[in-house]
Protein backbone atom coordinates (compact mmCIF):
# COMPACT_ATOMS: atom_id res chain seq x y z
CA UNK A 1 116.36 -0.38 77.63
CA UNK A 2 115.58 -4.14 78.39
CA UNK A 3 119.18 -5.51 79.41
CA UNK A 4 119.53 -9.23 79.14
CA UNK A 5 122.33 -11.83 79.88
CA UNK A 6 122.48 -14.40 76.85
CA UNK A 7 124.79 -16.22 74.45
CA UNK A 8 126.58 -14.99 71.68
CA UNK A 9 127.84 -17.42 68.70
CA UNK A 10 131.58 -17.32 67.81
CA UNK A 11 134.54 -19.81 66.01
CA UNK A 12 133.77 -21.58 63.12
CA UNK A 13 131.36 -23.76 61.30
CA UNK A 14 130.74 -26.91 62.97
CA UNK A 15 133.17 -25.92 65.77
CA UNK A 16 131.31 -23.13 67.82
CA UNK A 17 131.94 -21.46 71.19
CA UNK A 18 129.81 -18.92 73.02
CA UNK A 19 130.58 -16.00 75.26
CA UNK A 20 127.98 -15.42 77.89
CA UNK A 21 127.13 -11.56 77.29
CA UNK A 22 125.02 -8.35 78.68
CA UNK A 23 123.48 -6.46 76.17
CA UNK A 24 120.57 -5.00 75.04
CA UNK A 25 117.63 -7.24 74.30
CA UNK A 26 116.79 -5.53 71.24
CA UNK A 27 120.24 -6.33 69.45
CA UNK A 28 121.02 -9.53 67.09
CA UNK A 29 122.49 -12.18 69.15
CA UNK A 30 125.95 -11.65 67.26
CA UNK A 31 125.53 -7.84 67.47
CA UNK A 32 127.00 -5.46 69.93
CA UNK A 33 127.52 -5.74 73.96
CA UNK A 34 127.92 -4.17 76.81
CA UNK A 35 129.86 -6.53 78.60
CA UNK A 36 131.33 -9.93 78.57
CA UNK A 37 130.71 -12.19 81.80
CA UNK A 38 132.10 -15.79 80.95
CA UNK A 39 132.58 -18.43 78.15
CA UNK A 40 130.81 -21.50 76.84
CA UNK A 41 132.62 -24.07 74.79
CA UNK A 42 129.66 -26.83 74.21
CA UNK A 43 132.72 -29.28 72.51
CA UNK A 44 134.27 -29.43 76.00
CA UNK A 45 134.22 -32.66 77.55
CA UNK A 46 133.26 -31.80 81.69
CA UNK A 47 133.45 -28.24 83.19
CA UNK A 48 132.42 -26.51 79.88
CA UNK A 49 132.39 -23.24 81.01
CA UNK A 50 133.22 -19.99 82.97
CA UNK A 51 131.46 -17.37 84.53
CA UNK A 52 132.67 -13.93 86.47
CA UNK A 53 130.44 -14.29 89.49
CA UNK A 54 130.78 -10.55 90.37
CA UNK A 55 129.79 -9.05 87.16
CA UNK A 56 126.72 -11.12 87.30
CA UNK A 57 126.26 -10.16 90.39
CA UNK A 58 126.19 -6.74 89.92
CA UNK A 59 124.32 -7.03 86.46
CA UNK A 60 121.20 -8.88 87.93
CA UNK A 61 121.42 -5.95 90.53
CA UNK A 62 121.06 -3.31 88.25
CA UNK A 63 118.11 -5.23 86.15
CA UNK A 64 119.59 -7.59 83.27
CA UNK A 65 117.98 -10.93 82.97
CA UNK A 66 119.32 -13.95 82.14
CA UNK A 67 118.49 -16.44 79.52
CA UNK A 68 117.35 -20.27 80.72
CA UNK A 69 120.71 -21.24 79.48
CA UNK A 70 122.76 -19.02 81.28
CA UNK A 71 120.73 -18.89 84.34
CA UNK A 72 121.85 -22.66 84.32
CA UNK A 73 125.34 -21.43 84.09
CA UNK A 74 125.02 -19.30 87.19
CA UNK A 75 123.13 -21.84 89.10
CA UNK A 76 125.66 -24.56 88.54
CA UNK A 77 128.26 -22.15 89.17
CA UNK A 78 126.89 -20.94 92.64
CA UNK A 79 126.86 -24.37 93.60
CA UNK A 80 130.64 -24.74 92.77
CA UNK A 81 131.57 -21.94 94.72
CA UNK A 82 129.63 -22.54 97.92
């Protein structure tokens, strides 16, 4: 089982937001997951989103990898932490 870290779609039309999720790379990106690591709201003006550090952390450990987008996510937020 491929594990990957991506974005899944929620809210409503014309007014989305995304959790950042682990699942399996094989399911539909609105489909079932394993875990939820953080939130994106893309209509946010500034500091858009939120990621759980740790569960990545220990996610990437054990294998899952993340989309360009959310790698972004974890960059930026490494850099806001340090």
């Amino acid at each position: 089982m491929s594990v990957v870290i991506r974005l899944r779609r929620e809210g409503n039309k014309n007014s989305p937001y995304y959790r950042i999720v682990v699942t399996d790379s094989r399911v539909r990106r609105d489909g079932s997951f394993l875990d939820q690591v953080g939130v994106y709201d893309p209509k946010k003006k500034g500091d858009n989103f939120q990621i759980d550090l740790t569960k990545v952390n220990a996610w990437t450990a054990n294998g899952a990898r993340p989309s360009d987008t959310v790698a972004s996510f974890i960059k930026k937020a490494r850099l806001q932490t340090s």
